[in-house]
Protein backbone atom coordinates (compact mmCIF):
# COMPACT_ATOMS: atom_id res chain seq x y z
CA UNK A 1 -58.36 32.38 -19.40
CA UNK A 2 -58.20 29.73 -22.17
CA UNK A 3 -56.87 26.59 -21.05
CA UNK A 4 -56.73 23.07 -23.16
CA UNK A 5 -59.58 21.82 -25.32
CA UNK A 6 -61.75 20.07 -22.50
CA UNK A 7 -60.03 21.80 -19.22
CA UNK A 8 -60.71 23.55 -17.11
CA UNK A 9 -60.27 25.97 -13.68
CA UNK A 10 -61.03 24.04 -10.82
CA UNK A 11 -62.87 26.05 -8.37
CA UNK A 12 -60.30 26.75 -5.84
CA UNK A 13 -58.22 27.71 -9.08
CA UNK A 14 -61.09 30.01 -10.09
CA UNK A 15 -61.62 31.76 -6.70
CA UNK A 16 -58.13 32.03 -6.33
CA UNK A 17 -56.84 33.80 -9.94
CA UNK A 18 -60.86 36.37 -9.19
CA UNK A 19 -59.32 37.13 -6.03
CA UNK A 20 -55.76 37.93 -7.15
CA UNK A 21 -57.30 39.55 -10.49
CA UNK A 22 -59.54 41.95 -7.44
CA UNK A 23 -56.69 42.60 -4.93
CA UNK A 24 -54.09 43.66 -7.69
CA UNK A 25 -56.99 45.77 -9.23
CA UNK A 26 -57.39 47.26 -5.66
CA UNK A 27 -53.93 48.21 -5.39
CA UNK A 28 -53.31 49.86 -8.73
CA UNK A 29 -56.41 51.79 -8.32
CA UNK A 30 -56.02 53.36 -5.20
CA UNK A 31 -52.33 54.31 -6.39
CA UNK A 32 -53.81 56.03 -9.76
CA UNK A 33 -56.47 57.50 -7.53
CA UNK A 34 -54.11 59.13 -4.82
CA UNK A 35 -51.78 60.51 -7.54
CA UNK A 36 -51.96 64.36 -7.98
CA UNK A 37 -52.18 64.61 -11.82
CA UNK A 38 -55.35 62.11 -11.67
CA UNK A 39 -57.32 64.39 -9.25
CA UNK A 40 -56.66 67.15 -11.64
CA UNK A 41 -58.05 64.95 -14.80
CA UNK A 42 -62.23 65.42 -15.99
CA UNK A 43 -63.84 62.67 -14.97
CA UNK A 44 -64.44 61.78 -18.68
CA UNK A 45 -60.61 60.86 -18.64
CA UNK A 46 -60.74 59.12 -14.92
CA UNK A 47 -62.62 56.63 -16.47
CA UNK A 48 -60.89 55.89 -19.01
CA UNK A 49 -57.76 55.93 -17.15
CA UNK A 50 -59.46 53.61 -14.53
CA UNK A 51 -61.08 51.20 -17.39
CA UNK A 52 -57.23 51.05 -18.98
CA UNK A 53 -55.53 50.22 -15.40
CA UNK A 54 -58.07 47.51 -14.92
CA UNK A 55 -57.96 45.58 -17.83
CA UNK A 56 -53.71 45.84 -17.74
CA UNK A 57 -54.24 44.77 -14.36
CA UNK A 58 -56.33 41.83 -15.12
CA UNK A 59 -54.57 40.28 -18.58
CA UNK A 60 -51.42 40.68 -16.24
CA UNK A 61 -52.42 38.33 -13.58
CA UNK A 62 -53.30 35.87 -16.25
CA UNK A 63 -50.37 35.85 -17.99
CA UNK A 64 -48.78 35.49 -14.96
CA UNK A 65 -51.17 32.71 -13.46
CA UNK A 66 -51.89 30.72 -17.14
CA UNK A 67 -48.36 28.80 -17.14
CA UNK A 68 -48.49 27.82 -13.60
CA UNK A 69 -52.29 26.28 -14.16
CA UNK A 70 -51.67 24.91 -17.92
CA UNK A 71 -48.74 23.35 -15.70
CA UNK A 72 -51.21 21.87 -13.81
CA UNK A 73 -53.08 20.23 -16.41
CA UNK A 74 -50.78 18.81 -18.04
CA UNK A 75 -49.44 17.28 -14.45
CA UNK A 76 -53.20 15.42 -14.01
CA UNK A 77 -53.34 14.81 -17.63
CA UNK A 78 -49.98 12.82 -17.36
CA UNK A 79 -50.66 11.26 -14.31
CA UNK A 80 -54.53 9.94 -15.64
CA UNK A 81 -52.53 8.20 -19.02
CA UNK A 82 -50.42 7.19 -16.98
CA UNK A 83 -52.73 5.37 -14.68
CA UNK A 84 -54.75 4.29 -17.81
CA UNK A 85 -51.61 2.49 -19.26
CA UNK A 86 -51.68 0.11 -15.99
């Protein structure tokens, strides 16, 4: 996830977006999986099927999550010149 020159995740920030990032992943897997036209695919395709739904899966958490910690930032960033002005 790129954030602002300097920034960064903090940890709880980090655990929290891996963890969303591997539950969603969990959940669109095991939909693809139990769907009828995926059993009947060669495992070649699986994969790649499987590969595609977890990177979608992934960028779409962080474009989901990136606003609300960028929001963040710039909250502490604001708040530290603001402190540094007194």
């Amino acid at each position: 996830m790129a954030l602002p020159p300097g920034q960064h995740l903090t940890r709880q920030e980090d655990f929290d977006v891996r963890k969303l990032k591997g539950t969603a992943v969990g959940r669109v897997l095991a939909s693809l999986i139990a769907l009828p036209a995926y059993q009947q695919l060669p495992d070649p395709a699986k994969a790649e099927v499987l590969d595609r739904a977890i990177a979608k899966t992934r960028a779409s958490v962080t474009r989901t999550e990136k606003p609300i910690i960028k929001g963040r930032i710039l909250s502490d960033l604001t708040h530290q010149s603001g402190q540094a002005g007194q």
